[in-house]
C-alpha atoms as a PDB file:
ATOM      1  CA  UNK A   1    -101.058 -19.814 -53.955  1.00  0.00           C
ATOM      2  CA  UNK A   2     -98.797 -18.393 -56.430  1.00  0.00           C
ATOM      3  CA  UNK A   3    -100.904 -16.029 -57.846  1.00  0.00           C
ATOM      4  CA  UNK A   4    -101.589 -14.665 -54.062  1.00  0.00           C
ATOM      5  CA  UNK A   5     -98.052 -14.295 -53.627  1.00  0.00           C
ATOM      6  CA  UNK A   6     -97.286 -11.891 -56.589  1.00  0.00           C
ATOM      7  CA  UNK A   7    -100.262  -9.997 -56.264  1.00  0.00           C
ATOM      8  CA  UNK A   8     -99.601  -9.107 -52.513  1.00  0.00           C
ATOM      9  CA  UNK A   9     -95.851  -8.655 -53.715  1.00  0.00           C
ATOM     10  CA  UNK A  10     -97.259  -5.696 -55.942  1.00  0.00           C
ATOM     11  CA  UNK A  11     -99.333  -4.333 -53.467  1.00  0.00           C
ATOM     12  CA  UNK A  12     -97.610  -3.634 -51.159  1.00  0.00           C
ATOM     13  CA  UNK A  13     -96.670   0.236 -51.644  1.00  0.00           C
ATOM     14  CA  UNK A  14     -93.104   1.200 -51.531  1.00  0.00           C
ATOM     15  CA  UNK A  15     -91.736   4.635 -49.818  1.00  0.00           C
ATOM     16  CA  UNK A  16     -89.006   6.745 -49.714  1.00  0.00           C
ATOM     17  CA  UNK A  17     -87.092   8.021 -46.568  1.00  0.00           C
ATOM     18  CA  UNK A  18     -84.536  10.245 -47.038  1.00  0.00           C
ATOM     19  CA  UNK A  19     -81.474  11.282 -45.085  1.00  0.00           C
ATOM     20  CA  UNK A  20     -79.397  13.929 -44.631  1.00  0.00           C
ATOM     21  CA  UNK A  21     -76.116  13.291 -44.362  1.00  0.00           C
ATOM     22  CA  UNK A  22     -72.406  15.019 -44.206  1.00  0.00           C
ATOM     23  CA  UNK A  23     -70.754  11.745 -44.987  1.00  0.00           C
ATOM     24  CA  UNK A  24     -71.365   9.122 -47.863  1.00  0.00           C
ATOM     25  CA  UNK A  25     -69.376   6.977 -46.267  1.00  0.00           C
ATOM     26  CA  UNK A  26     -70.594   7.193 -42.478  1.00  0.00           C
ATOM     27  CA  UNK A  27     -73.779   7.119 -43.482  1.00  0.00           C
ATOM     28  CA  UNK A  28     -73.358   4.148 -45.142  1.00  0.00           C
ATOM     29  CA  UNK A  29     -71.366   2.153 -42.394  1.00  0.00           C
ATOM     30  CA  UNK A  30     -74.678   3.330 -40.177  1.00  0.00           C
ATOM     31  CA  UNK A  31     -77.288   1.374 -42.766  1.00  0.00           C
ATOM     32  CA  UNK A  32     -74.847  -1.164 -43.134  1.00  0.00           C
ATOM     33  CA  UNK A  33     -74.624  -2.120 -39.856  1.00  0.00           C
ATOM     34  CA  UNK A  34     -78.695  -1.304 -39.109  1.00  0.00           C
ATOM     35  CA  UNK A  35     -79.873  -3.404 -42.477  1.00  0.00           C
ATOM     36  CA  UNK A  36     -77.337  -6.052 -41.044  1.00  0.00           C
ATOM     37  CA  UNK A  37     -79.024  -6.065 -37.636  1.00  0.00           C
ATOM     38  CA  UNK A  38     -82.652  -6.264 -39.537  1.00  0.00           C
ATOM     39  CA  UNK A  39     -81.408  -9.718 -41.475  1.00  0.00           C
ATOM     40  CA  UNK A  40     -80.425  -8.147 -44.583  1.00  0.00           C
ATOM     41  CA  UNK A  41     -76.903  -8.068 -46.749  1.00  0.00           C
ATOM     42  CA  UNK A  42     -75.478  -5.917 -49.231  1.00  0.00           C
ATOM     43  CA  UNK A  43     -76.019  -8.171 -53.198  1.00  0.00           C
ATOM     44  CA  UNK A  44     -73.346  -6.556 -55.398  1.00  0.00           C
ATOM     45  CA  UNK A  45     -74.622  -9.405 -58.106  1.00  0.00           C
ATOM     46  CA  UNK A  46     -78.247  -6.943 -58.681  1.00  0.00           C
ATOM     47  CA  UNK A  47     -76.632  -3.721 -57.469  1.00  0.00           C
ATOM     48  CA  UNK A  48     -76.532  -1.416 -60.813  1.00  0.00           C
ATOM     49  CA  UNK A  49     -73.725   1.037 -60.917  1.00  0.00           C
ATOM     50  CA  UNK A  50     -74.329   3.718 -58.028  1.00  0.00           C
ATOM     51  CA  UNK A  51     -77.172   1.960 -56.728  1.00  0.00           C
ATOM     52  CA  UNK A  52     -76.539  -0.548 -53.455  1.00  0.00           C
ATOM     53  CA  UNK A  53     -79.277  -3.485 -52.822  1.00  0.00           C
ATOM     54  CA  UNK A  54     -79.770  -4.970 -50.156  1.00  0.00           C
ATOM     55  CA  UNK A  55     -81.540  -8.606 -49.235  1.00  0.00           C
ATOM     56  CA  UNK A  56     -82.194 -11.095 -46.946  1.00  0.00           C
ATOM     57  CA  UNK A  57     -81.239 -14.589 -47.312  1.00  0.00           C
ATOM     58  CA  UNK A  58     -83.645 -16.822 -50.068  1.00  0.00           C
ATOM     59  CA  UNK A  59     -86.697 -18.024 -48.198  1.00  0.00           C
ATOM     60  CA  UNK A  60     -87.085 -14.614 -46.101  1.00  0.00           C
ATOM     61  CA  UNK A  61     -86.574 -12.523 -49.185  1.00  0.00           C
ATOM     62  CA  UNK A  62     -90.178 -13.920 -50.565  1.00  0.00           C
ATOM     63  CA  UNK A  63     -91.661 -12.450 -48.189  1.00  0.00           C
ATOM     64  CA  UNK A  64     -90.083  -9.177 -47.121  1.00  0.00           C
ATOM     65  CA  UNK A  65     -88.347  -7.512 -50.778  1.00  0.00           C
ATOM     66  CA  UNK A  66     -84.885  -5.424 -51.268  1.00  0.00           C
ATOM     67  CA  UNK A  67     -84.295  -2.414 -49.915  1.00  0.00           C
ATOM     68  CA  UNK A  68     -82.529   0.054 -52.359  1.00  0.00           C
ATOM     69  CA  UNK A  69     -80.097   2.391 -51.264  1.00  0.00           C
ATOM     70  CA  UNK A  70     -78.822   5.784 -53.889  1.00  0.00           C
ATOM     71  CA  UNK A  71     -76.665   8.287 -51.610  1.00  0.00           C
ATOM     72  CA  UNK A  72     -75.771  11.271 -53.346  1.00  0.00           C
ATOM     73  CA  UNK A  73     -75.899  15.135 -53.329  1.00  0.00           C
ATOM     74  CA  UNK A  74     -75.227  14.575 -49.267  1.00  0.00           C
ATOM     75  CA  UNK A  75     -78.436  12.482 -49.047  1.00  0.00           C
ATOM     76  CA  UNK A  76     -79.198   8.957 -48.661  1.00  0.00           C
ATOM     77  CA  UNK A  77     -82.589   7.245 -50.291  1.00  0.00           C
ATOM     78  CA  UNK A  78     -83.540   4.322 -48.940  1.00  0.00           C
ATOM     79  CA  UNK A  79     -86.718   2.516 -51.273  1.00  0.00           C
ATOM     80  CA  UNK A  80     -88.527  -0.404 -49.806  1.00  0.00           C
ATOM     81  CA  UNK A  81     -92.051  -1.333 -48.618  1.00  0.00           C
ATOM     82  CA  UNK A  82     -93.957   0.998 -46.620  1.00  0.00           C
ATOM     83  CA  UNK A  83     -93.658  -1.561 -43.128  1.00  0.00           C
ATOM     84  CA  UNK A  84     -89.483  -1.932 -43.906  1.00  0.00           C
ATOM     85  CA  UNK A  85     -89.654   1.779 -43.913  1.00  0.00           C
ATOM     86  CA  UNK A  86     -91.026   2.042 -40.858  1.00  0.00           C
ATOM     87  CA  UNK A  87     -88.874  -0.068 -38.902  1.00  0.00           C
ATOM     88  CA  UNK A  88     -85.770   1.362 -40.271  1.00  0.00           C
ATOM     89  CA  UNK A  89     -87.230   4.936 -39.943  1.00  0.00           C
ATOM     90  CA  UNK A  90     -87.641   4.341 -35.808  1.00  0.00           C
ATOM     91  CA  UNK A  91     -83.708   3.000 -35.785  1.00  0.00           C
ATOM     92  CA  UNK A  92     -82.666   5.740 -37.438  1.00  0.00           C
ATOM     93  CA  UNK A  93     -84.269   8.490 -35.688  1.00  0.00           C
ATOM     94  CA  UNK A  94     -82.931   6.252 -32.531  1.00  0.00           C
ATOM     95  CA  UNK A  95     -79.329   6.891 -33.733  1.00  0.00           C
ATOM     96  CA  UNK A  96     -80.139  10.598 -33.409  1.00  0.00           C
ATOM     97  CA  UNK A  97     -80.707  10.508 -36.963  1.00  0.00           C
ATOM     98  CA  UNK A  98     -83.206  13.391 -39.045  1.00  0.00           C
ATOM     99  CA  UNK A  99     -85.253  10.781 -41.390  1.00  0.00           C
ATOM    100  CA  UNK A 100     -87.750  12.540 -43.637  1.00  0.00           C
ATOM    101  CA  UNK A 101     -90.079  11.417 -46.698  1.00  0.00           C
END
């Protein structure tokens, strides 16, 4: 069972969206608030300097990753799992925001 776990862990392919945004800090109250909604939480313990990560609580992060989060040059990346992506693509383009990869 273990070795099923980590290989569908690697497998599954990890995107990109990117956002354009006007305000580093708007933008990120907006993915706080929609990564908060989705079950996950900022953890300032992995986050390397400049870089935010964000998690879900222990037994639903083995099964669904971190999201990573770099905003800079007016842009926000967000870095997780192609089916994350997805999800967080649709709330964001809900929120009348332009999402691209």
């Amino acid at each position: 069972l273990g070795l099923l776990v980590v290989y569908w862990g690697t497998y599954q392919p990890q995107r990109t969206l990117l956002v354009p945004c006007s305000s580093p800090k708007k933008i990120k109250l907006q993915l706080d608030a929609l990564l908060n909604d989705m079950g996950y939480s900022e953890d300032s313990d992995a986050s390397p300097v400049g870089l935010l990560v964000y998690r879900r609580p222990a037994l639903r992060q083995a099964f669904s990753g971190k999201i990573y989060l770099l905003i800079k040059d007016n842009q926000a990346q967000i870095r997780s799992r192609a089916t994350h992506l997805r999800a967080i693509r649709k709330r964001l383009e809900k929120a009348g925001l332009k999402v691209t990869e």
